[in-house]
N, C-alpha and C. Protein backbone atom coordinates (compact mmCIF):
# COMPACT_ATOMS: atom_id res chain seq x y z
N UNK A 1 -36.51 14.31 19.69
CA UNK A 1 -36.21 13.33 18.66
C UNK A 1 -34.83 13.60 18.06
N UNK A 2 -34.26 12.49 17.52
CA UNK A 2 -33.07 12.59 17.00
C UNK A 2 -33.27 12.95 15.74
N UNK A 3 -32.58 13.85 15.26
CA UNK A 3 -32.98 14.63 13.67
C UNK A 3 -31.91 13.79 12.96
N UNK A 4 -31.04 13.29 13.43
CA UNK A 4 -30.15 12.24 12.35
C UNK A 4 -30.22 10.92 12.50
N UNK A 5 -30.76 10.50 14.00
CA UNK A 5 -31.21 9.12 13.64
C UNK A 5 -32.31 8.79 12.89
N UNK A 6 -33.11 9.50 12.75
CA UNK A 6 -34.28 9.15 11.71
C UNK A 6 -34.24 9.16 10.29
N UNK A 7 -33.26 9.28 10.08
CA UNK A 7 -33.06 9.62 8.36
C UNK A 7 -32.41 8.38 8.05
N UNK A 8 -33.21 7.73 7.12
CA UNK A 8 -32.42 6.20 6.64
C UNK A 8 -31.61 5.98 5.86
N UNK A 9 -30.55 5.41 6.16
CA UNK A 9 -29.36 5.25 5.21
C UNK A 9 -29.62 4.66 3.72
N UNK A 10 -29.66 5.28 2.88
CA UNK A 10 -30.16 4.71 1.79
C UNK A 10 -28.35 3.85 0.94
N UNK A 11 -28.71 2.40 0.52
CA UNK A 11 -28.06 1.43 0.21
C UNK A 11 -27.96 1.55 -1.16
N UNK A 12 -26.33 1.90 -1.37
CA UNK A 12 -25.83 2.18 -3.21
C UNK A 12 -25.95 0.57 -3.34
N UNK A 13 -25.68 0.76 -5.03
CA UNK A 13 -26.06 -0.58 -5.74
C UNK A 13 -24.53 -1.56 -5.21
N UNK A 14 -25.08 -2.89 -4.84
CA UNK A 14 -24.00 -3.31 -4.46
C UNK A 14 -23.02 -3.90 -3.13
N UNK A 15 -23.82 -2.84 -2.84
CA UNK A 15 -23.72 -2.92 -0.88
C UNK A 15 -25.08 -3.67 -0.18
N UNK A 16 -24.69 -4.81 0.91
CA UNK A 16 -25.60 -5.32 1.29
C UNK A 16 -25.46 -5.35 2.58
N UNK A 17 -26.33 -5.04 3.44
CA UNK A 17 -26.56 -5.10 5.14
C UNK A 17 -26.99 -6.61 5.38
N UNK A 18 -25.98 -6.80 6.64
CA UNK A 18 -27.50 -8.39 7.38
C UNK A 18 -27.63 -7.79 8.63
N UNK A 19 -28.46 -7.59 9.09
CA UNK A 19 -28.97 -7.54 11.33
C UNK A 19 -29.16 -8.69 11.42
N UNK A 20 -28.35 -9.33 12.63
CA UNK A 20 -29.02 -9.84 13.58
C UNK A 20 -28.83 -9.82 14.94
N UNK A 21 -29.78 -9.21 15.19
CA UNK A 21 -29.98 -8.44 16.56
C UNK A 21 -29.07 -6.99 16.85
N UNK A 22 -28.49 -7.05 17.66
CA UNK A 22 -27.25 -5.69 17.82
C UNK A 22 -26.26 -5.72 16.93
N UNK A 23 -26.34 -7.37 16.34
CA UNK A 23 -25.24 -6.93 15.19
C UNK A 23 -25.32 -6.82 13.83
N UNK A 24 -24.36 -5.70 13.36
CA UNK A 24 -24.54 -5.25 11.75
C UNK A 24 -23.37 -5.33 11.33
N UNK A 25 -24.10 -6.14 10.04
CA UNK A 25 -22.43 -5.94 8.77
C UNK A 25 -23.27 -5.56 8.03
N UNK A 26 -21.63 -4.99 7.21
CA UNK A 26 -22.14 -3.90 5.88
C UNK A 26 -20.68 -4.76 4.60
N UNK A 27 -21.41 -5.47 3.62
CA UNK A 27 -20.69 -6.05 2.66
C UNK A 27 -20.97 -5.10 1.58
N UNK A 28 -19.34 -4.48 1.34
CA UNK A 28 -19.61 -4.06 -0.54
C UNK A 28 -18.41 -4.71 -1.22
N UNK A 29 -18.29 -3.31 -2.37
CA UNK A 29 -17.14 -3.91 -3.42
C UNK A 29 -15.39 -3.81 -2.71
N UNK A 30 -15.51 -2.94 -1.82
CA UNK A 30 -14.03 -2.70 -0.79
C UNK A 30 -13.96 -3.62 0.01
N UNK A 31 -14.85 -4.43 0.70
CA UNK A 31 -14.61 -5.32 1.72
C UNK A 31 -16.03 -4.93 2.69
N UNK A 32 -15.65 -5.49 4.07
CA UNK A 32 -16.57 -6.08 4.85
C UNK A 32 -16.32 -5.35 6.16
N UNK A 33 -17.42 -4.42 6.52
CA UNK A 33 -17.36 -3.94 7.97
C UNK A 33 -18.53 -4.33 8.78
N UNK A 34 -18.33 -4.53 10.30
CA UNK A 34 -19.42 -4.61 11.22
C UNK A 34 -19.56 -4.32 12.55
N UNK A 35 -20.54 -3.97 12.90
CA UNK A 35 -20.10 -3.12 14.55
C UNK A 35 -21.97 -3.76 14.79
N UNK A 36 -21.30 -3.52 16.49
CA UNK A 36 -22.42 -4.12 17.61
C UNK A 36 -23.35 -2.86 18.06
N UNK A 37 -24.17 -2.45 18.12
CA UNK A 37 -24.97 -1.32 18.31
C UNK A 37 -25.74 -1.66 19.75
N UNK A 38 -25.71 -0.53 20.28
CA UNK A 38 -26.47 -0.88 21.70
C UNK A 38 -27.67 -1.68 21.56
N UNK A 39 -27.80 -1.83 22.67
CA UNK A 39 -29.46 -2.66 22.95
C UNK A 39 -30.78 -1.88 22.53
N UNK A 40 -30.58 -0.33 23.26
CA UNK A 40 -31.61 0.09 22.77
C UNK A 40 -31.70 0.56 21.55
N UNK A 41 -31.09 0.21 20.23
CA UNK A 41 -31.17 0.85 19.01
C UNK A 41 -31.52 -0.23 17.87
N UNK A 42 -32.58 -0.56 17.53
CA UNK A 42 -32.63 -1.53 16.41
C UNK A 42 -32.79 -1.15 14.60
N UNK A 43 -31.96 -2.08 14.03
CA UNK A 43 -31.73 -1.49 12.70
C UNK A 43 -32.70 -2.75 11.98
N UNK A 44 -33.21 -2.22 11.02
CA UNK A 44 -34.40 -2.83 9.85
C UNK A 44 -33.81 -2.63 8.44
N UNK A 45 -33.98 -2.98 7.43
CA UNK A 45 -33.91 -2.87 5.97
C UNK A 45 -34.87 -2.89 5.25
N UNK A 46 -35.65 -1.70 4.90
CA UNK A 46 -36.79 -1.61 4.01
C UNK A 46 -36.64 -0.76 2.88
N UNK A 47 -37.00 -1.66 2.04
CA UNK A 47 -36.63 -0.66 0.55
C UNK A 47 -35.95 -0.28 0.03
N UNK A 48 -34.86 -1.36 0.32
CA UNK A 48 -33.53 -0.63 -0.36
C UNK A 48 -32.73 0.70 0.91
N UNK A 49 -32.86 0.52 1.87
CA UNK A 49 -32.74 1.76 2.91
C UNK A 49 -32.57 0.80 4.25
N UNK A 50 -31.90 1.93 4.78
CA UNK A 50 -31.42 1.14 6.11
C UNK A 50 -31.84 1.47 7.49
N UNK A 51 -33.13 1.34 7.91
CA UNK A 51 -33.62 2.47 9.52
C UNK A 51 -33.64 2.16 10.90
N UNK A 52 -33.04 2.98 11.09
CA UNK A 52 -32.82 2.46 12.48
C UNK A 52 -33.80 3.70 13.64
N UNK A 53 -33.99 2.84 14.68
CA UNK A 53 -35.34 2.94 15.61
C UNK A 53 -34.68 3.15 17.02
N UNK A 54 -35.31 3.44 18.28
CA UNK A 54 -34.90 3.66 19.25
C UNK A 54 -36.22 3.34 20.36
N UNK A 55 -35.95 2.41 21.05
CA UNK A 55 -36.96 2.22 22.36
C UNK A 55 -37.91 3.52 22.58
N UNK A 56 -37.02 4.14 23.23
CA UNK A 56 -37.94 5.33 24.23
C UNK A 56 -37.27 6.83 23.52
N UNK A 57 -38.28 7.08 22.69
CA UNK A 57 -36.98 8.57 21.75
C UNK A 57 -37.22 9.61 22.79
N UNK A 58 -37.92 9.54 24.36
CA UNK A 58 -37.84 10.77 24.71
C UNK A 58 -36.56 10.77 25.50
N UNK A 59 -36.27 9.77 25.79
CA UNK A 59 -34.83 9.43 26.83
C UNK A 59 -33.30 10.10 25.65
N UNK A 60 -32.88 11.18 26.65
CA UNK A 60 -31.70 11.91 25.95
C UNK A 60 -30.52 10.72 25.63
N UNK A 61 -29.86 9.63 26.30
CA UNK A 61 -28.96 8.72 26.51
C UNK A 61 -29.64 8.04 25.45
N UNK A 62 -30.96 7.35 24.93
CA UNK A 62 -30.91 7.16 23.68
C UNK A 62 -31.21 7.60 22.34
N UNK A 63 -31.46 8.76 22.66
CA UNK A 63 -31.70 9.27 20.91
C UNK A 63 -29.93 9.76 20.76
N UNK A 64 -29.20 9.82 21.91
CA UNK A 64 -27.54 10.21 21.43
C UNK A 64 -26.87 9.02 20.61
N UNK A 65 -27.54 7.46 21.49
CA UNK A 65 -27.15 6.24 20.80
C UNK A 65 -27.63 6.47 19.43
N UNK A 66 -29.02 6.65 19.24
CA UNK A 66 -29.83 6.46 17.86
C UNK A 66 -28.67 6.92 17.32
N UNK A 67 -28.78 8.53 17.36
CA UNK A 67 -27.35 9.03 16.33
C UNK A 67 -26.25 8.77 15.76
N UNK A 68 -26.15 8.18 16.91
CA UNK A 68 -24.28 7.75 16.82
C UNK A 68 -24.42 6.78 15.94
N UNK A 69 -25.07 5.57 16.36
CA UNK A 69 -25.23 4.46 15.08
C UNK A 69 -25.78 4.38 13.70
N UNK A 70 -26.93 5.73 13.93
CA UNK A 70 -26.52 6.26 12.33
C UNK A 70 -25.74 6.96 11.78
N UNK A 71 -24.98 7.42 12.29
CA UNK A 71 -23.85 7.92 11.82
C UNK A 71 -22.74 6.91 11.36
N UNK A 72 -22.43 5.99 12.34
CA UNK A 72 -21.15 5.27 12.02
C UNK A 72 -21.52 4.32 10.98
N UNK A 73 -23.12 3.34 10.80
CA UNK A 73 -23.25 2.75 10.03
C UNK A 73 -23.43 3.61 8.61
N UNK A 74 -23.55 4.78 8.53
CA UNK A 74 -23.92 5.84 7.20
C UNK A 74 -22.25 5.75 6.63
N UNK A 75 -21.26 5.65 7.66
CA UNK A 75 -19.97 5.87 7.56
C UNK A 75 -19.69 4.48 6.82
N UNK A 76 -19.89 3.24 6.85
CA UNK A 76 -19.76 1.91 6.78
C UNK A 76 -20.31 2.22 5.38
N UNK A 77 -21.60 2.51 4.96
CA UNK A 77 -21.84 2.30 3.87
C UNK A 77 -20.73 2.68 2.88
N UNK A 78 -20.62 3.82 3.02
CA UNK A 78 -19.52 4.78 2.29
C UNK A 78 -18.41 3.96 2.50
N UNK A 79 -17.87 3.90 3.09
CA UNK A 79 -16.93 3.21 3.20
C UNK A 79 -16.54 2.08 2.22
N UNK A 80 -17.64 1.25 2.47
CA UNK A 80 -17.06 -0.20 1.69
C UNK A 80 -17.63 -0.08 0.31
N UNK A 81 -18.56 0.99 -0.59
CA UNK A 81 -18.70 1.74 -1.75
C UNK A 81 -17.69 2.46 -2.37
N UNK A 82 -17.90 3.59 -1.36
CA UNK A 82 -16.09 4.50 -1.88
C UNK A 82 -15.25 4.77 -1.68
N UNK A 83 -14.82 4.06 -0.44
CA UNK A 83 -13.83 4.23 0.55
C UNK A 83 -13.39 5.72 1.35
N UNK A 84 -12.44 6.17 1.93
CA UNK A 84 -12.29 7.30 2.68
C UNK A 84 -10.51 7.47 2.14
N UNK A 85 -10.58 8.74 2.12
CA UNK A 85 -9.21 9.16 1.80
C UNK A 85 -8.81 9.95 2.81
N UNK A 86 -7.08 10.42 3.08
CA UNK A 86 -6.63 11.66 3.73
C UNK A 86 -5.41 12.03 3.01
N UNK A 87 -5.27 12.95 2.66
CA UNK A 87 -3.77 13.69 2.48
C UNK A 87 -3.35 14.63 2.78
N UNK A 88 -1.95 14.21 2.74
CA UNK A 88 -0.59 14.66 4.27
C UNK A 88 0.22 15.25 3.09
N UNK A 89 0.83 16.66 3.72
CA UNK A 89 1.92 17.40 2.80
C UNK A 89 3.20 17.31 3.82
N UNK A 90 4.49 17.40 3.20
CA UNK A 90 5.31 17.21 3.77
C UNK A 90 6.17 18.66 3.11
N UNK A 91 6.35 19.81 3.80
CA UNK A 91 7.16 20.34 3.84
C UNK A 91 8.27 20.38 4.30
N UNK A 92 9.42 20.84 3.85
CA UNK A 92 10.89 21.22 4.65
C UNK A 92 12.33 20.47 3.44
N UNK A 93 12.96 21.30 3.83
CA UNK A 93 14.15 20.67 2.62
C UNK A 93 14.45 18.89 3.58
N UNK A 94 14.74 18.54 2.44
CA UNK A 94 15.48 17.24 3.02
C UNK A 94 14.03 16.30 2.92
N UNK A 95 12.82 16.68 3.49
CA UNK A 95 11.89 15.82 4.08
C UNK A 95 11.44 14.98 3.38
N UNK A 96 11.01 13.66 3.26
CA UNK A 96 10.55 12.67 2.34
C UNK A 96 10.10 11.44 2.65
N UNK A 97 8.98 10.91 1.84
CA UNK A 97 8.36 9.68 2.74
C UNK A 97 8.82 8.59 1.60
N UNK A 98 8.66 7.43 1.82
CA UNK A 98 8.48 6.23 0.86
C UNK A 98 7.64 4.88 2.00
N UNK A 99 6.88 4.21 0.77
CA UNK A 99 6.31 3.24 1.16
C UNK A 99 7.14 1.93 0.51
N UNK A 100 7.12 1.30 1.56
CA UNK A 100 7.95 -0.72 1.64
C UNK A 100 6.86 -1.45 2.41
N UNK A 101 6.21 -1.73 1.19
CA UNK A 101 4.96 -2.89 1.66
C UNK A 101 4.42 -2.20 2.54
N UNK A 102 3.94 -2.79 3.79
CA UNK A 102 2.77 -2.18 4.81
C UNK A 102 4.08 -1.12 5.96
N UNK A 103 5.30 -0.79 5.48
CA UNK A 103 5.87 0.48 6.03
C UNK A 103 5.84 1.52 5.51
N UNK A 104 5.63 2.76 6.40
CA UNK A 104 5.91 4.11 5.72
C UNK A 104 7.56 4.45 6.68
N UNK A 105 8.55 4.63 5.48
CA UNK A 105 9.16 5.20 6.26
C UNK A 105 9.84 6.80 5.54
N UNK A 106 9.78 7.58 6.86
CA UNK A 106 9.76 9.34 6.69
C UNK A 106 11.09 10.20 7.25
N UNK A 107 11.84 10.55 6.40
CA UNK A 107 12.83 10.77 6.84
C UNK A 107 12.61 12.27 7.37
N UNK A 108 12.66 12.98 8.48
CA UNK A 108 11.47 14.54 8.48
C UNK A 108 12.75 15.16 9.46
N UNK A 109 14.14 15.28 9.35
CA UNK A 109 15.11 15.96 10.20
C UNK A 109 15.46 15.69 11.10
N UNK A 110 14.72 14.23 11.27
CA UNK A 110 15.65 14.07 12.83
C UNK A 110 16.78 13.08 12.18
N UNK A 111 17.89 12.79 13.21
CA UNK A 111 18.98 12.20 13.07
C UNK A 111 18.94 10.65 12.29
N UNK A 112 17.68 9.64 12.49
CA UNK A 112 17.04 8.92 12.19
C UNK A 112 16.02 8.84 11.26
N UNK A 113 15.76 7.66 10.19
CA UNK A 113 14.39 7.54 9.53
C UNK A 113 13.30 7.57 10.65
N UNK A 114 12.43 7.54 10.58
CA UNK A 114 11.33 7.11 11.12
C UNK A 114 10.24 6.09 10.48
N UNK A 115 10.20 4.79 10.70
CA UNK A 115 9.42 3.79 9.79
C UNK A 115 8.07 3.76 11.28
N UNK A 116 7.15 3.94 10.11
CA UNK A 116 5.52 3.90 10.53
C UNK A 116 5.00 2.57 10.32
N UNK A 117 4.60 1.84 10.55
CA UNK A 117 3.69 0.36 9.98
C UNK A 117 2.22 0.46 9.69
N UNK A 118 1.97 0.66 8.74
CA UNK A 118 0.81 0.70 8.57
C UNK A 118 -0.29 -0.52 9.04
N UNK A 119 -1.87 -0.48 9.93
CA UNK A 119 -1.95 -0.89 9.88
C UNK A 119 -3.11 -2.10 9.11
N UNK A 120 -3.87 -2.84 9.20
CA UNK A 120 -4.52 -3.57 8.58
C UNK A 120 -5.42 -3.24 7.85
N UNK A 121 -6.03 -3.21 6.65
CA UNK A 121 -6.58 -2.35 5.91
C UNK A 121 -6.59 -0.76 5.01
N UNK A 122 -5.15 -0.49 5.64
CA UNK A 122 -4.77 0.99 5.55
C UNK A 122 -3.70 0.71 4.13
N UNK A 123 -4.04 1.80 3.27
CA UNK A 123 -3.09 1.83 2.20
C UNK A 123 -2.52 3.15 2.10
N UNK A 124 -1.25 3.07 1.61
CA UNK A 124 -0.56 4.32 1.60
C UNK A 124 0.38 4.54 0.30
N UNK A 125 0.51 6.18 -0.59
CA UNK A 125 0.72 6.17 -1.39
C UNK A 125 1.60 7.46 -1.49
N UNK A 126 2.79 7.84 -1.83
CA UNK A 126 3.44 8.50 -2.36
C UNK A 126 3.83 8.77 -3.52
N UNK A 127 3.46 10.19 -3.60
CA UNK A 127 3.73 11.03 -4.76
C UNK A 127 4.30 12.22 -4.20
N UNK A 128 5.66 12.73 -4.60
CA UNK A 128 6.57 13.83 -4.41
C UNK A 128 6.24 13.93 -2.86
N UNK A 129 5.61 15.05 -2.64
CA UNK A 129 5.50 15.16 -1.46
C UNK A 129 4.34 15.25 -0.25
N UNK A 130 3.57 14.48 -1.28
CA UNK A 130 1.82 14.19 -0.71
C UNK A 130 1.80 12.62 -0.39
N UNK A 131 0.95 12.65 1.16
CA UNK A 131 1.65 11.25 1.16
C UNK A 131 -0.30 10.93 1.26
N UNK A 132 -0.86 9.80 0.49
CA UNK A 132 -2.10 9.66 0.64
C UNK A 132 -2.85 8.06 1.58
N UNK A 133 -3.18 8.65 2.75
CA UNK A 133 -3.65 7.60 3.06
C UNK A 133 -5.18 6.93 2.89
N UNK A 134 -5.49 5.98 2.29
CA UNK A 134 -6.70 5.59 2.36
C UNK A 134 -7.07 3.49 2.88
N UNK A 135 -8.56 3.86 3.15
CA UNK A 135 -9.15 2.92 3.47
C UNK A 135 -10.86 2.88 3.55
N UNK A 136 -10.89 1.87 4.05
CA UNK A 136 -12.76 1.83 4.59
C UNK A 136 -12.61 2.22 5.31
N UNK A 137 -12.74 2.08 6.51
CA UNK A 137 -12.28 2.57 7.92
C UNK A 137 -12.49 3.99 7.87
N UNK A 138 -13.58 5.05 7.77
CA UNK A 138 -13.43 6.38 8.39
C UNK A 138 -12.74 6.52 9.63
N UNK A 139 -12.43 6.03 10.33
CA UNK A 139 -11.71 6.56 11.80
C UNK A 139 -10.36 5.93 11.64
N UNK A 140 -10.20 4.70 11.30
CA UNK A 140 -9.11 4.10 11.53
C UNK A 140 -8.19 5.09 9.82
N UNK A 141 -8.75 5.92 9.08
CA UNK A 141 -7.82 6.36 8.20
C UNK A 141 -7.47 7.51 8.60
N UNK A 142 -8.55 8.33 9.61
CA UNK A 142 -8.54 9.82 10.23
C UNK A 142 -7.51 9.28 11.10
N UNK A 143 -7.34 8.38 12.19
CA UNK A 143 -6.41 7.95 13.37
C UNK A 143 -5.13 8.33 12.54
N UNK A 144 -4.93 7.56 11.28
CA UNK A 144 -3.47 6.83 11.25
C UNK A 144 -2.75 8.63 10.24
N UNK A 145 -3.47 9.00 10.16
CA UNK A 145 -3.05 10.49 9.18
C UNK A 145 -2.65 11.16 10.60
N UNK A 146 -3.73 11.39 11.45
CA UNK A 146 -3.32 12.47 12.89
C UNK A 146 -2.16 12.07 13.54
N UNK A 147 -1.58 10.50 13.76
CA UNK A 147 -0.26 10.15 14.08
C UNK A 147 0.40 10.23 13.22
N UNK A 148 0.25 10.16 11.90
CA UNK A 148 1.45 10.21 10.87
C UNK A 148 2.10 12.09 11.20
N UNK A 149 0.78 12.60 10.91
CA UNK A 149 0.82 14.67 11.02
C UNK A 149 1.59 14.67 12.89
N UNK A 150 1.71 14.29 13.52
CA UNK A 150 1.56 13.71 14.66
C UNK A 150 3.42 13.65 15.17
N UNK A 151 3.96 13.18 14.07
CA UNK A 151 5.37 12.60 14.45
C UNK A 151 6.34 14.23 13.84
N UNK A 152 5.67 14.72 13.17
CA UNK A 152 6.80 16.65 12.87
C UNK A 152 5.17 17.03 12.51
N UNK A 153 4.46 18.01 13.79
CA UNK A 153 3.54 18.85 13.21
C UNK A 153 4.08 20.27 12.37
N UNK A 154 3.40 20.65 11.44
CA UNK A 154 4.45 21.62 10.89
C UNK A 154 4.29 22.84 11.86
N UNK A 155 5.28 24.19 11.78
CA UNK A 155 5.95 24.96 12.52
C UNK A 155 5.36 26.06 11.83
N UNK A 156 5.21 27.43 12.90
CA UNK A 156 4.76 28.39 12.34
C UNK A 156 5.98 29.30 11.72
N UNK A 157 6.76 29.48 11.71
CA UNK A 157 7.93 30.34 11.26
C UNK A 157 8.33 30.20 9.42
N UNK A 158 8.39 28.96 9.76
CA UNK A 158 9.20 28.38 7.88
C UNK A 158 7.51 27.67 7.39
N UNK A 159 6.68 26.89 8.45
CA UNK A 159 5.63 25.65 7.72
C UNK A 159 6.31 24.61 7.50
N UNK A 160 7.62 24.24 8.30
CA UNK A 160 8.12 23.31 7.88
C UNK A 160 7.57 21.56 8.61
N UNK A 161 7.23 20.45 8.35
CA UNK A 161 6.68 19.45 8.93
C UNK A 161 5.62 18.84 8.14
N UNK A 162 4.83 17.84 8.62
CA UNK A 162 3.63 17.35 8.10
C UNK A 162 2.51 17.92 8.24
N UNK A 163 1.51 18.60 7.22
CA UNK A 163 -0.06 19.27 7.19
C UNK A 163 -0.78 18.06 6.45
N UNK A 164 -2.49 18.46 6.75
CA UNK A 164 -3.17 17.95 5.84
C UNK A 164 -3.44 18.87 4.51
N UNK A 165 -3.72 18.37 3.69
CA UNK A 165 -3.58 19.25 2.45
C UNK A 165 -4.28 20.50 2.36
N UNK A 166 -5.73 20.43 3.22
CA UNK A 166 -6.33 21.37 3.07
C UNK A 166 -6.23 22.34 4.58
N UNK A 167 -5.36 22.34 5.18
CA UNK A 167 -4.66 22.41 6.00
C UNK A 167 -4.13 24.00 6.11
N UNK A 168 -4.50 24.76 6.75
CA UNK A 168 -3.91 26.51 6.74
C UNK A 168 -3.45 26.90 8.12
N UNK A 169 -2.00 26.90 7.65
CA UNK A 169 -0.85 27.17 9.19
C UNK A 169 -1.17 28.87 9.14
N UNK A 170 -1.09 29.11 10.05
CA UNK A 170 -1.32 30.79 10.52
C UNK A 170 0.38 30.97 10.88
N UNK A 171 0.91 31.84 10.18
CA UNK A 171 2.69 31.99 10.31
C UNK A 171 3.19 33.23 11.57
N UNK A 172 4.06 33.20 12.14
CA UNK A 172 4.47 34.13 12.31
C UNK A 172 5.52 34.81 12.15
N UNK A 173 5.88 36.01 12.18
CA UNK A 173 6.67 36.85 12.00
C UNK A 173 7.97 36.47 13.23
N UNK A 174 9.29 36.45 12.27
CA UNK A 174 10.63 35.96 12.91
C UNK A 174 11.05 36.88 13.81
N UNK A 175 12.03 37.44 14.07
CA UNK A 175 12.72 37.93 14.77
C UNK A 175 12.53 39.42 14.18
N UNK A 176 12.40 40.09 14.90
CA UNK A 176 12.52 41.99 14.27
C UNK A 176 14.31 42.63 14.38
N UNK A 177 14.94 43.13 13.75
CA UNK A 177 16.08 43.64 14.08
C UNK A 177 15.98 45.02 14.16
N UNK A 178 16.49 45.79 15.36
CA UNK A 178 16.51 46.87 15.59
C UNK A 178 17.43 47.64 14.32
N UNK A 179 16.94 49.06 14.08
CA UNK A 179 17.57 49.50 13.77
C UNK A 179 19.18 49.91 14.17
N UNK A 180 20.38 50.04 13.35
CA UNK A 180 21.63 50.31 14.12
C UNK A 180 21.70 52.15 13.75
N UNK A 181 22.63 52.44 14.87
CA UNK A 181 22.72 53.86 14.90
C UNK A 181 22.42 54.59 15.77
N UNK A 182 20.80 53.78 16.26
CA UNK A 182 20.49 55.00 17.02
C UNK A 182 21.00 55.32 18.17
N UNK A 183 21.43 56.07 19.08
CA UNK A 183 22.00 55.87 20.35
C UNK A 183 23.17 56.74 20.68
């Protein structure tokens, strides 16, 4: 049995599911998500809760589906309730982001800006040197942070580049200089 497909998504105040058939939307106060769920996985709404079922739970190929679709729809709830955040540190002299409408553009040492486009649903926010991306979208806000971290990963020597905040570079040690004299 699937130990996470069986656990029902329980529905904050506000947020409303419709099924019909493989397909699910999830309406809250952020906006509107919906995804197609396999054949063998059917979703119900009882009680304020959201459960989803599986044909044959001894078959491994679907209790992996069961999972997955409770997972991503558990993600949906959250989502369009409290949305999903990520934040990006930008170390290194010089380095700096600014947002122009749906562009990020990051100036990070190379010879050139670099302008990012954010895309549909994705908001982005600068402060000094934390750049914060958020949305509904759990994946599509994880995607657009890993390409942003993506374009200068930071460096083990200085830490210089883009981290996530909670983010711990392991450094290493520069160059050793021999002692002079000996010889």
């Amino acid at each position: 049995m699937s130990r996470i497909g069986k656990q029902p998504i329980k529905l904050p105040e506000g947020v409303t599911v419709s099924v019909n058939g493989t397909h699910v939307e999830v309406k809250g106060s952020k906006g509107t998500l919906e995804i197609t769920m396999a054949t063998t996985v059917r979703a119900e709404v009882k009680d304020g809760s959201l459960v989803l079922t599986t044909e044959n739970a001894t078959d491994r190929n679907q209790r992996a589906q069961w999972g997955l679709f409770r997972a991503l729809i558990a993600n949906m709830v959250e989502g369009v309730s409290k949305g999903f955040e990520k934040k990006l540190e930008i170390n290194g002299v010089g380095y700096k982001a600014l947002v122009q409408g749906m562009k990020l553009t990051l100036n990070l040492g190379f010879s050139h800006p670099v302008d990012f486009p954010l895309s549909t649903g994705i908001t982005a926010k600068v402060e000094k040197n934390v750049i914060t991306i958020s949305g509904i979208d759990k994946q599509l806000v994880g995607e657009t942070a890993a390409t942003i971290r993506r374009l200068r990963p930071p460096e083990p020597y200085k830490g210089k580049g883009i981290k996530y905040a909670d983010e711990i570079i392991r450094r290493k040690a520069g160059k050793v200089v021999k002692a002079a004299g000996s010889g």
